[in-house]
Protein backbone atom coordinates (compact mmCIF):
# COMPACT_ATOMS: atom_id res chain seq x y z
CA UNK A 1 11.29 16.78 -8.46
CA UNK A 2 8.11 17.13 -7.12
CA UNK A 3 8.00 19.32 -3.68
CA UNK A 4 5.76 17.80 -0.52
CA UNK A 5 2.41 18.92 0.64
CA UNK A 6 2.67 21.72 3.32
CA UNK A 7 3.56 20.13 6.52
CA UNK A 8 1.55 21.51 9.63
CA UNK A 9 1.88 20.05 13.47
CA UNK A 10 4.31 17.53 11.98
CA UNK A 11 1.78 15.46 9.63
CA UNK A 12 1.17 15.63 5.49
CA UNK A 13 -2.25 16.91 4.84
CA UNK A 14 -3.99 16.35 1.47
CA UNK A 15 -7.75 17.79 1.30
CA UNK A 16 -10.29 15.90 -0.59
CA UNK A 17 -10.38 18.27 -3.24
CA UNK A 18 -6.59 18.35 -3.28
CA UNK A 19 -6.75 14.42 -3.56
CA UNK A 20 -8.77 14.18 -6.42
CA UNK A 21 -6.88 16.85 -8.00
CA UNK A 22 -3.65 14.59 -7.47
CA UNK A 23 -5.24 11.57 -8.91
CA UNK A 24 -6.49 13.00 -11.89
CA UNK A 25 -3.11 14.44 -12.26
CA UNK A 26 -1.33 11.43 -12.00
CA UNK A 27 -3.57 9.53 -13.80
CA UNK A 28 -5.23 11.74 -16.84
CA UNK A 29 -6.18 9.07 -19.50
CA UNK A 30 -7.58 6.80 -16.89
CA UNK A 31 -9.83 9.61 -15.35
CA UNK A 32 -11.23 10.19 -18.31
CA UNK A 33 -11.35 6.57 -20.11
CA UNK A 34 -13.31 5.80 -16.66
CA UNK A 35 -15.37 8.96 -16.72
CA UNK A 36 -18.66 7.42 -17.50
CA UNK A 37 -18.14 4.42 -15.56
CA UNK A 38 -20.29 4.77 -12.71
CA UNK A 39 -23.39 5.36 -15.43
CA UNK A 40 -27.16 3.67 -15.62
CA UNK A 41 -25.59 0.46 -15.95
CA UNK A 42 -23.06 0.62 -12.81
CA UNK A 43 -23.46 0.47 -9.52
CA UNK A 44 -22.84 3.60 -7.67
CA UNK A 45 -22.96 1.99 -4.28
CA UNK A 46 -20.81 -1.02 -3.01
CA UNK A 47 -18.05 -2.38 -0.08
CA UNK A 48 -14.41 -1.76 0.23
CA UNK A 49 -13.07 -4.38 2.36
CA UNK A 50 -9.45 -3.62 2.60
CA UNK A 51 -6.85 -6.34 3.75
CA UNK A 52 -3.30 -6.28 4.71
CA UNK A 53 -0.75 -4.84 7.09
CA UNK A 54 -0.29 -1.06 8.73
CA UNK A 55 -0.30 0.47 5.57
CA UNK A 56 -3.67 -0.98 5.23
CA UNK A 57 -5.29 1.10 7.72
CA UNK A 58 -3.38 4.60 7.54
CA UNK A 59 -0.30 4.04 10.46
CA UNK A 60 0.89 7.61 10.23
CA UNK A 61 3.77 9.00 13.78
CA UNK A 62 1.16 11.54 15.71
CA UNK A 63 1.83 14.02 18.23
CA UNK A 64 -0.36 11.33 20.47
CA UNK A 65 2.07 8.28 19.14
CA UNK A 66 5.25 9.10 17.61
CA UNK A 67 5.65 5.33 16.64
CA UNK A 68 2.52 5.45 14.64
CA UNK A 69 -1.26 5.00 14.52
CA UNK A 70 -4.40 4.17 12.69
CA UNK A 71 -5.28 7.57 10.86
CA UNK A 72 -8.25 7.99 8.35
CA UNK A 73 -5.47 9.49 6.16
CA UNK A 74 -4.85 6.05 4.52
CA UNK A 75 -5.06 4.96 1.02
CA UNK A 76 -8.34 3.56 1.57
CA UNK A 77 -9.79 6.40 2.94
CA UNK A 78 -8.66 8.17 -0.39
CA UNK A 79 -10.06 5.82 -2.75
CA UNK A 80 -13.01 6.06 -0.80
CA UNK A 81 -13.41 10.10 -1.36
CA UNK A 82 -12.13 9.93 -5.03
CA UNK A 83 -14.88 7.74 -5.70
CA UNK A 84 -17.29 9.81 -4.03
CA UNK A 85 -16.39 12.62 -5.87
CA UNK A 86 -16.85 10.33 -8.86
CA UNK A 87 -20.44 9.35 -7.78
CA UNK A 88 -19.42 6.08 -6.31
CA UNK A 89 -20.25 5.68 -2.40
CA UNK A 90 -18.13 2.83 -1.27
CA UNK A 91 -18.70 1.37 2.62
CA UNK A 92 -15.24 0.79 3.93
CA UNK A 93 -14.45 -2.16 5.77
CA UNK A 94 -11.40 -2.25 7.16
CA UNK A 95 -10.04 -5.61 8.67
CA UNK A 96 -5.75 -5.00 8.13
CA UNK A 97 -3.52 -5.43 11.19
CA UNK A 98 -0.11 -3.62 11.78
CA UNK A 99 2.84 -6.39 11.33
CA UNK A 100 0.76 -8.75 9.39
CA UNK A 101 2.36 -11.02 7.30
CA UNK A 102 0.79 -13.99 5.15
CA UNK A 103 1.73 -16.55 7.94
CA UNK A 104 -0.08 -14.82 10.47
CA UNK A 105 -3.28 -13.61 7.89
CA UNK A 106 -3.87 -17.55 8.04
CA UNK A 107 -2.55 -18.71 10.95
CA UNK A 108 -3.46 -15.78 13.49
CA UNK A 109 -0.63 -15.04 16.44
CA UNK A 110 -0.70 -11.58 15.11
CA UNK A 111 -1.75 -8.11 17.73
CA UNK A 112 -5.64 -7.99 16.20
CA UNK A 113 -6.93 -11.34 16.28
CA UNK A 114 -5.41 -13.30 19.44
CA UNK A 115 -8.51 -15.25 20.38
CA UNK A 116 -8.53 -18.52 17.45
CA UNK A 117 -9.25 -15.81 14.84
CA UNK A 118 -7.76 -14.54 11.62
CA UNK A 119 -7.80 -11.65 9.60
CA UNK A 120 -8.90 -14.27 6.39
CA UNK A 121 -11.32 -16.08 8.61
CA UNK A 122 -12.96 -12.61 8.94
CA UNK A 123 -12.79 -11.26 4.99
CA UNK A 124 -14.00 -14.88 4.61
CA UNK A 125 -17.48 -13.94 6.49
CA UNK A 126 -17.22 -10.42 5.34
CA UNK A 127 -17.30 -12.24 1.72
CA UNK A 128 -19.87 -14.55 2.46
CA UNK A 129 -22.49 -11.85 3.90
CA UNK A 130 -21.89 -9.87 0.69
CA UNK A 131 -22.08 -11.89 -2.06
CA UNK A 132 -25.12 -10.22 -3.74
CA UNK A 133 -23.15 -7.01 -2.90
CA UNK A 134 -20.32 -5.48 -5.70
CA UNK A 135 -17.52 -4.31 -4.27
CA UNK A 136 -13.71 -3.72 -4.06
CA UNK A 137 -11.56 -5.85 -1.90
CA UNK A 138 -7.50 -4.71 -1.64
CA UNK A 139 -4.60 -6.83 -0.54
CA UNK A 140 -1.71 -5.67 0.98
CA UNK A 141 0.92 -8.48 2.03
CA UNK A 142 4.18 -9.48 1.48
CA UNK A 143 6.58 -6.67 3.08
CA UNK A 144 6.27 -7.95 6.64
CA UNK A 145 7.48 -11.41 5.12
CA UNK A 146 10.97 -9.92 4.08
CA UNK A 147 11.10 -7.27 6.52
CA UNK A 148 12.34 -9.33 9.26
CA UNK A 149 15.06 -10.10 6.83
CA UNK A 150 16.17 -6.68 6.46
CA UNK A 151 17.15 -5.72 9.94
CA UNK A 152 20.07 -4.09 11.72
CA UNK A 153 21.24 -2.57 8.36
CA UNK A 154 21.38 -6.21 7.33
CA UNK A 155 19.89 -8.04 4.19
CA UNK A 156 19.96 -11.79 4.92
CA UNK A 157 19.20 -12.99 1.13
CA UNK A 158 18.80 -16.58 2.61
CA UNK A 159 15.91 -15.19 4.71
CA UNK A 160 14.93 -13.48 1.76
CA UNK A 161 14.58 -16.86 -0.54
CA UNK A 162 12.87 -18.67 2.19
CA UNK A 163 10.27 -15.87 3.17
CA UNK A 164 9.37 -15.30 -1.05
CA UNK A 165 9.09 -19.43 -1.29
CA UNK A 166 6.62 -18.73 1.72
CA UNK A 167 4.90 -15.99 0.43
CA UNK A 168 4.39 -18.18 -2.91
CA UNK A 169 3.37 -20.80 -1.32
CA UNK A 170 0.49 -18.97 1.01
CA UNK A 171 -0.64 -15.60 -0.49
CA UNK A 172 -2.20 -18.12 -3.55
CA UNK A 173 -4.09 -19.93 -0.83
CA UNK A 174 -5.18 -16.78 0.65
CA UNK A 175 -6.65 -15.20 -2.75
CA UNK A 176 -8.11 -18.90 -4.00
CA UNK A 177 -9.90 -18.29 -0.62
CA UNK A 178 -11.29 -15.13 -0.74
CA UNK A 179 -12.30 -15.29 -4.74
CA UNK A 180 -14.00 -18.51 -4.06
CA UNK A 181 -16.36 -16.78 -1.46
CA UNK A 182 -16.90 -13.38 -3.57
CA UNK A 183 -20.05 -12.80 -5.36
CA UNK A 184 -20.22 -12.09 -8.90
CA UNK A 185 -19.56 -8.70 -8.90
CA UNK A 186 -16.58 -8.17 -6.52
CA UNK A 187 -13.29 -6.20 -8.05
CA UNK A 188 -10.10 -7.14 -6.59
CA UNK A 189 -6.78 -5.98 -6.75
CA UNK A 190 -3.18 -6.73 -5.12
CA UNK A 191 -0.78 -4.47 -3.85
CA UNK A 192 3.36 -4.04 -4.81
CA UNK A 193 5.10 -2.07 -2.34
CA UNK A 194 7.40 0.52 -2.02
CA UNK A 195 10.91 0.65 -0.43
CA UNK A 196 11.38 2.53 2.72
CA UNK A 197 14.95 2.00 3.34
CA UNK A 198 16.25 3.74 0.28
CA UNK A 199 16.20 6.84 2.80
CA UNK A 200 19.25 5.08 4.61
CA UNK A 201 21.34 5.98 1.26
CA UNK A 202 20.95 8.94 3.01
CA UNK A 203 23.17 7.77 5.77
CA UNK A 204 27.13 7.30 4.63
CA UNK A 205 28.49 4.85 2.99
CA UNK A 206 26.84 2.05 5.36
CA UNK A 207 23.29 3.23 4.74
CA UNK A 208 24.04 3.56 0.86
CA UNK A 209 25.29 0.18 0.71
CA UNK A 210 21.87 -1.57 2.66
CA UNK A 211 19.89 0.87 0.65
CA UNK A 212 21.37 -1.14 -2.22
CA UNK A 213 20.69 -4.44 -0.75
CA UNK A 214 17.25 -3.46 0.38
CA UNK A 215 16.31 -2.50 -3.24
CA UNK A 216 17.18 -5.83 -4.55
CA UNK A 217 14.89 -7.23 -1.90
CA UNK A 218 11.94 -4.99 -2.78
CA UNK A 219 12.37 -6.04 -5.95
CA UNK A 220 12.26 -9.43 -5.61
CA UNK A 221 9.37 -8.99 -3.65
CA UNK A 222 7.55 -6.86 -6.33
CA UNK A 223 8.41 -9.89 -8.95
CA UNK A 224 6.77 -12.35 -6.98
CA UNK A 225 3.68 -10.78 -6.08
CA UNK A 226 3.09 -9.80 -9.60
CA UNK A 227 3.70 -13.30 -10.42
CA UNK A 228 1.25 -14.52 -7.97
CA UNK A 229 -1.63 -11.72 -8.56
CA UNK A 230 -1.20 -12.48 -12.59
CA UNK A 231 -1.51 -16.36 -12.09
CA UNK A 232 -4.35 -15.60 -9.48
CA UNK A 233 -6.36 -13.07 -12.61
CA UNK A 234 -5.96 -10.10 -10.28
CA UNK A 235 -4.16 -6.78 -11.00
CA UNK A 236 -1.67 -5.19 -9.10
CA UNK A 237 -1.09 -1.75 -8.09
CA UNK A 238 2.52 -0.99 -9.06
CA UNK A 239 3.23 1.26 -5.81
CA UNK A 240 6.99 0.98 -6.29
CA UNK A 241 6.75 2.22 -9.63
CA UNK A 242 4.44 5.09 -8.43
CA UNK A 243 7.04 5.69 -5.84
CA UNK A 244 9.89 5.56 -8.56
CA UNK A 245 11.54 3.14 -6.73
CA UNK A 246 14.08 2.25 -9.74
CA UNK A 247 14.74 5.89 -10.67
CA UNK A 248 18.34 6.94 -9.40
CA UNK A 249 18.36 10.25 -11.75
CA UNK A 250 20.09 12.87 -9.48
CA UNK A 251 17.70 15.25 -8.63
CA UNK A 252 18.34 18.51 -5.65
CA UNK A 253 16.36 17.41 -2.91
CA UNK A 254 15.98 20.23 -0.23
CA UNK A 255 18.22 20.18 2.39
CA UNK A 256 19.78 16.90 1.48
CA UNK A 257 21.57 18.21 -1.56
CA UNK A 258 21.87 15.96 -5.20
CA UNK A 259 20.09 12.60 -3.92
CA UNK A 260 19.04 9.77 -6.55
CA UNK A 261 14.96 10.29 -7.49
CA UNK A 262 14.31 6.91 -5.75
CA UNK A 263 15.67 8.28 -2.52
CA UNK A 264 13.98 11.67 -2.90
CA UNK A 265 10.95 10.29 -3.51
CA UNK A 266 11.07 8.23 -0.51
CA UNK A 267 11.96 11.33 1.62
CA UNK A 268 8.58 13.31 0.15
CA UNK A 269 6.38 10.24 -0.10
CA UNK A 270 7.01 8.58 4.01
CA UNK A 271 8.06 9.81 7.15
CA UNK A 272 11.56 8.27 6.87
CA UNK A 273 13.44 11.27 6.69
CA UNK A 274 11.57 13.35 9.54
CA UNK A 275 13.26 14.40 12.70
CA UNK A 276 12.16 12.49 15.69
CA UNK A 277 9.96 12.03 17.19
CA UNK A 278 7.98 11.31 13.86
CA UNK A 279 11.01 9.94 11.95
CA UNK A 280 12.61 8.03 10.79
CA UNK A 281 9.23 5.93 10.16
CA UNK A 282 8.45 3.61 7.09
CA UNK A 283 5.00 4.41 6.43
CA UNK A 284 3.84 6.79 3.98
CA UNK A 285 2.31 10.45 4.74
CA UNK A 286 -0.40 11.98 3.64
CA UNK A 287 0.77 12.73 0.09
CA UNK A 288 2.71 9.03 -0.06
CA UNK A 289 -1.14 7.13 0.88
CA UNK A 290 -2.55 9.09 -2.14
CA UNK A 291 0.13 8.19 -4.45
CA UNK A 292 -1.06 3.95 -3.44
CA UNK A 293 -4.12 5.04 -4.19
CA UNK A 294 -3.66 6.61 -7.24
CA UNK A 295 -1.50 3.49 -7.98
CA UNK A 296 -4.76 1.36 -7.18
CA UNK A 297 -7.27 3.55 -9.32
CA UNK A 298 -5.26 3.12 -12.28
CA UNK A 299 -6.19 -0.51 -12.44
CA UNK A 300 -9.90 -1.17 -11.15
CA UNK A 301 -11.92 -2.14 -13.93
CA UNK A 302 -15.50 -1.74 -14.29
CA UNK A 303 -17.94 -1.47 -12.58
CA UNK A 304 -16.08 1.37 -11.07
């Protein structure tokens, strides 16, 4: 399988140059299919308002916060330098709030926007300012909707079916919103997610078993929002599948021994198999937020 970026002081570190490299690697034909893209009759300036959860906006464990912070290692921050190497400059806005779910991206209550304001209020001005603007707008919800249903080792399916009848009931509303308010010119694109608790198959026969359950979760999860984003005419970044989330292939992982490819991957990809004080943590490192970014690059269409 495919060995992790060099680790130093704890954290994953991928090089602009080494980033592009990745992308191109993981994604040949569309590199060069979109080679030309950003020609005499593209823009090569435009926004990036990204939306979601912690993933969003780079949470990595640092030596300052073991529990995690905002980093400009995040996926956005990628896409942003692979574009510029591509002779794109995107202006990132980022607007994504750690915990966020699609109850609190309408309804507030969440740590970021405690005064009668939302994150979608906000992306709704954002949109609204912009509109003679093209740009790239990213959505990341849905995992803090089932998460709560996956605790103590525990998957509640009940809470499951309610929180996806949620989810399809409010994520719709949420895109309607924003695509109503977007100029002419504005790209967007959802987000699938990847499963962080296939590391705890790692953990006896316990672990193994909610790593199981978890997986069926994830992938309910992944079926709905696919659903949603294809019945809303926006693509969605397969990050489970660019985290090989279904492959259980034995593969040597080091210092674990034969683990399924799903579980390995997970190990390389997030911080869920690191000692404390940075692990066990469920968002990605360095090399796993260029991987979602990779995922997301494989389906913007033109203009970039």
């Amino acid at each position: 399988m495919k060995k992790s970026k060099k680790k130093r002081g704890g954290l994953f570190k991928v090089s602009a140059p080494m980033l592009v490299a990745l992308l191109v690697a993981v994604f040949p034909v569309f590199g060069l299919i979109n080679a030309g893209v950003a020609g005499a009759d593209s823009p090569t300036t435009g926004f990036y308002l990204d939306l979601g959860a912690s993933a969003s906006v780079g949470i990595q464990p640092t030596i300052s916060d073991p529990r995690g912070q905002l980093t400009a290692n995040g996926y956005s921050n990628d896409l942003v330098a692979y574009e510029s190497a591509r002779g794109v400059t995107l202006h990132l806005t980022e607007l994504g709030c750690p915990g966020e779910s699609t109850v609190t991206m309408m309804n507030g209550g969440d740590r970021c926007y405690p005064y009668h304001d939302t994150q979608f209020e906000e992306a709704l001005t954002f949109l609204r300012s912009h509109q003679t603007t093209a740009g790239i707008v990213t959505i990341d919800l849905g995992f803090n909707n089932v998460r709560r249903c996956l605790a103590n080792q525990t998957a509640n399916q009940t809470c499951v079916k309610y929180q996806i009848r949620e989810l399809r009931q409010q994520l719709p509303t949420i895109l309607e919103g924003l695509k109503n308010v977007a100029g002419p010119n504005v790209t967007f694109v959802g987000l699938g997610h990847y499963d962080p608790f296939l590391a705890d198959a790692l953990l006896g026969p316990a672990g193994a078993q909610f790593a199981a359950a978890s997986a069926t979760t994830i992938n309910r999860l992944n079926a709905a929002l696919q659903s949603i984003y294809t019945d809303a005419g926006v693509p969605m970044a397969t990050v489970g599948a660019a985290f090989e989330s279904r492959d259980v292939a034995q593969v040597l992982l080091t210092g674990k021994g034969m683990v399924p490819e799903n579980v390995a991957q997970t190990c390389v990809l997030t911080w869920m198999c690191q000692a404390a004080p940075y692990g066990p943590n469920l968002h990605p490192n360095d090399h796993g937020y260029a991987t979602i970014a990779a995922a997301i690059e494989s389906v913007l269409k033109a203009p970039w």
